[in-house]
Protein backbone atom coordinates (compact mmCIF):
# COMPACT_ATOMS: atom_id res chain seq x y z
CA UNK A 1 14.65 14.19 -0.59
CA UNK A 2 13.87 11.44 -3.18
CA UNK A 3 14.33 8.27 -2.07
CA UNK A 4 16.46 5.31 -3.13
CA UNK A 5 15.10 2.67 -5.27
CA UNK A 6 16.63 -0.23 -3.61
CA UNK A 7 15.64 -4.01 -3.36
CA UNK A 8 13.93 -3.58 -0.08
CA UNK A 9 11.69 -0.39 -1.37
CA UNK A 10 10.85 -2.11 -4.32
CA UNK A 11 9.66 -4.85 -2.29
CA UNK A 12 8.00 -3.00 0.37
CA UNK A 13 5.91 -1.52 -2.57
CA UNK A 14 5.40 -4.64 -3.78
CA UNK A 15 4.18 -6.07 0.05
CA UNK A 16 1.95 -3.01 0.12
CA UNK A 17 0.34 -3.10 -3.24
CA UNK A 18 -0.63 -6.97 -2.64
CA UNK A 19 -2.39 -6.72 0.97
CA UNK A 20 -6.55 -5.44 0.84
CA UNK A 21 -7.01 -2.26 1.95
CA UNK A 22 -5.28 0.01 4.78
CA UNK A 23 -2.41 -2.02 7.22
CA UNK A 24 -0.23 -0.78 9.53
CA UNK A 25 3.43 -1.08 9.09
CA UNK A 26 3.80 -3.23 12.07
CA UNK A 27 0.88 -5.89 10.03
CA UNK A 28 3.15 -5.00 6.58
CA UNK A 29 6.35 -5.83 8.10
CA UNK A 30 4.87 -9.08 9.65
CA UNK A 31 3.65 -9.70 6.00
CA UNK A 32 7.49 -9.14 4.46
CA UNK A 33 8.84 -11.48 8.04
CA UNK A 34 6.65 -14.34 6.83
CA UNK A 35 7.99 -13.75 3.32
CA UNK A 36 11.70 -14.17 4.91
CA UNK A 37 12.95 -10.92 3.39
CA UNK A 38 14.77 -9.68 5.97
CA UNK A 39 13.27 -6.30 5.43
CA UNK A 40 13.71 -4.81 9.33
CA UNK A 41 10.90 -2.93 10.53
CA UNK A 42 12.42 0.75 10.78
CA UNK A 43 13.00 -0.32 6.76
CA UNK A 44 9.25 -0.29 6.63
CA UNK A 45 8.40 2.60 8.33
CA UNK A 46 10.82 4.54 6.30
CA UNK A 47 9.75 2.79 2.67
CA UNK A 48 6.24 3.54 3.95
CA UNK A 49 6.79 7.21 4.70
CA UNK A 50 8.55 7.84 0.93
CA UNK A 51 5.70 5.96 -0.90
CA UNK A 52 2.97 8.33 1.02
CA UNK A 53 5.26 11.55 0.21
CA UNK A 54 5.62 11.17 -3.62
CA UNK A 55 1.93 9.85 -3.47
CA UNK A 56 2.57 6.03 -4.02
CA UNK A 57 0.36 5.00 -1.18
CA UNK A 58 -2.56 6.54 1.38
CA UNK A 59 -1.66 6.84 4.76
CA UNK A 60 -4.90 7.76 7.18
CA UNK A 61 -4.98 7.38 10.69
CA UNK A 62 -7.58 4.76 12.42
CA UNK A 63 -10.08 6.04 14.86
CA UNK A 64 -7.84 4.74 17.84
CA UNK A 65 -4.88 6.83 15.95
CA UNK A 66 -2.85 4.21 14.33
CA UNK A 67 -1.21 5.31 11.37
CA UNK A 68 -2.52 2.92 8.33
CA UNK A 69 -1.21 2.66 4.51
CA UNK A 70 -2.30 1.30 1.29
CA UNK A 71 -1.26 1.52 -2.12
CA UNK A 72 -2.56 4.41 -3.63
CA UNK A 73 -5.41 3.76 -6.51
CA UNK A 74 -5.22 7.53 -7.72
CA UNK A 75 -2.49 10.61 -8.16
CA UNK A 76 -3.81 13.70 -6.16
CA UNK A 77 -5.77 14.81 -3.22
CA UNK A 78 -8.70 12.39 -2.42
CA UNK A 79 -10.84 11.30 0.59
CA UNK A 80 -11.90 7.68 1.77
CA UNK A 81 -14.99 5.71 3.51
CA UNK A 82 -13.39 3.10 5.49
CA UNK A 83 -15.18 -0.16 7.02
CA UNK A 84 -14.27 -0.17 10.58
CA UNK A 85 -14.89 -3.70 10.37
CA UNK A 86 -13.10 -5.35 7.54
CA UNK A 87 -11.17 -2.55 6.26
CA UNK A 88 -12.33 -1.93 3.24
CA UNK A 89 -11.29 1.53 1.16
CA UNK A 90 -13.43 3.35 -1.33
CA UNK A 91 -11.78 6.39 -2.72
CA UNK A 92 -14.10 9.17 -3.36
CA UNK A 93 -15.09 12.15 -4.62
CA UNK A 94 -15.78 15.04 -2.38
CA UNK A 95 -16.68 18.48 -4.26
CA UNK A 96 -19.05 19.83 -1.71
CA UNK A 97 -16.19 18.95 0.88
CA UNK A 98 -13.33 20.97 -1.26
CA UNK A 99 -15.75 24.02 -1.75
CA UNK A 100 -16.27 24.40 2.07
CA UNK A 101 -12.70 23.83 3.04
CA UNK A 102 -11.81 26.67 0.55
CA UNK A 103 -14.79 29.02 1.59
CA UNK A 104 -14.26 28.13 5.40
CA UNK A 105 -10.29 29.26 5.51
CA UNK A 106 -11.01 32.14 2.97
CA UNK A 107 -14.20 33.51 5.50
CA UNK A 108 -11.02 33.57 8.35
CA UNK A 109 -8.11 34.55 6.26
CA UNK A 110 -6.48 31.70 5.61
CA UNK A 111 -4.58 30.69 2.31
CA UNK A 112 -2.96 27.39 1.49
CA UNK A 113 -5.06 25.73 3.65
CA UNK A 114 -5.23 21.70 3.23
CA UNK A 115 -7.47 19.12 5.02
CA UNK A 116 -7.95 15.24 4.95
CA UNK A 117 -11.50 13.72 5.26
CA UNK A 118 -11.42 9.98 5.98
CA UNK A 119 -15.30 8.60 6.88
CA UNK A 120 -14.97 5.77 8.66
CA UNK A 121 -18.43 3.43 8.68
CA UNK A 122 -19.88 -0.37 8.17
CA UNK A 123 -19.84 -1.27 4.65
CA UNK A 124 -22.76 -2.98 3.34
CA UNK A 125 -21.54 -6.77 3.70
CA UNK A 126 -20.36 -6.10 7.32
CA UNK A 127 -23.85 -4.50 8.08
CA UNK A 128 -25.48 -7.12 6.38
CA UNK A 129 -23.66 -9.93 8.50
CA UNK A 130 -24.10 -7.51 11.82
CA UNK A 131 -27.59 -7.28 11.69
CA UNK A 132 -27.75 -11.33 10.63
CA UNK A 133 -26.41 -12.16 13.98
């Protein structure tokens, strides 16, 4: 079911597209608070969940299972390295990845089969300033 384009999705995109790299809804709906919108937070959460089905933004779960979102920088199936630090997002490329996923479910009889690979790391600049310390 397509969603509405109303005032509030438009500027829950909006919210999303202008915060660097993955937030939660709770930190996005802080964002659109401090903004005095008046955008309630179940608003968010819905918005969010519309954008990430018709592709309009990345959702990826943290490694202590929050659900994150950003605006998405490319249309179709992709894969992320993620700072653990600072957050930073690089979309990448992952052909090697897409080859075993469709040779591992094809080996045990599976069809359709989908997968999402997001690497979570340091980036350089965080390294850089870890090992400074």
């Amino acid at each position: 079911m397509a969603q509405r384009n109303t005032w509030q999705r438009e500027r829950v995109r909006s919210a999303l597209g202008e915060v660097e790299g993955f937030v939660s809804a709770q930190t996005l709906h802080q964002v659109l608070r401090d903004a005095e919108t008046g955008i309630g937070l179940a608003t968010v959460y819905r918005t969010l969940a519309g954008l990430t089905a018709s592709g309009e933004a990345d959702s990826l779960q943290s490694p202590e299972g929050e659900a994150l979102y950003r605006a998405c920088e490319s249309s179709g199936h992709h894969h992320h390295l993620i700072c653990r630090s600072c957050g930073t997002a690089v979309e990448i490329e992952a052909t090697a990845v897409e080859k075993w996923a469709r040779d591992t479910a094809a080996k045990n009889g599976f069809i359709e089969a989908e997968h999402v690979i997001d690497i979570f790391g340091l980036c350089a600049a965080c390294a850089a300033a870890r090992d400074a310390r």
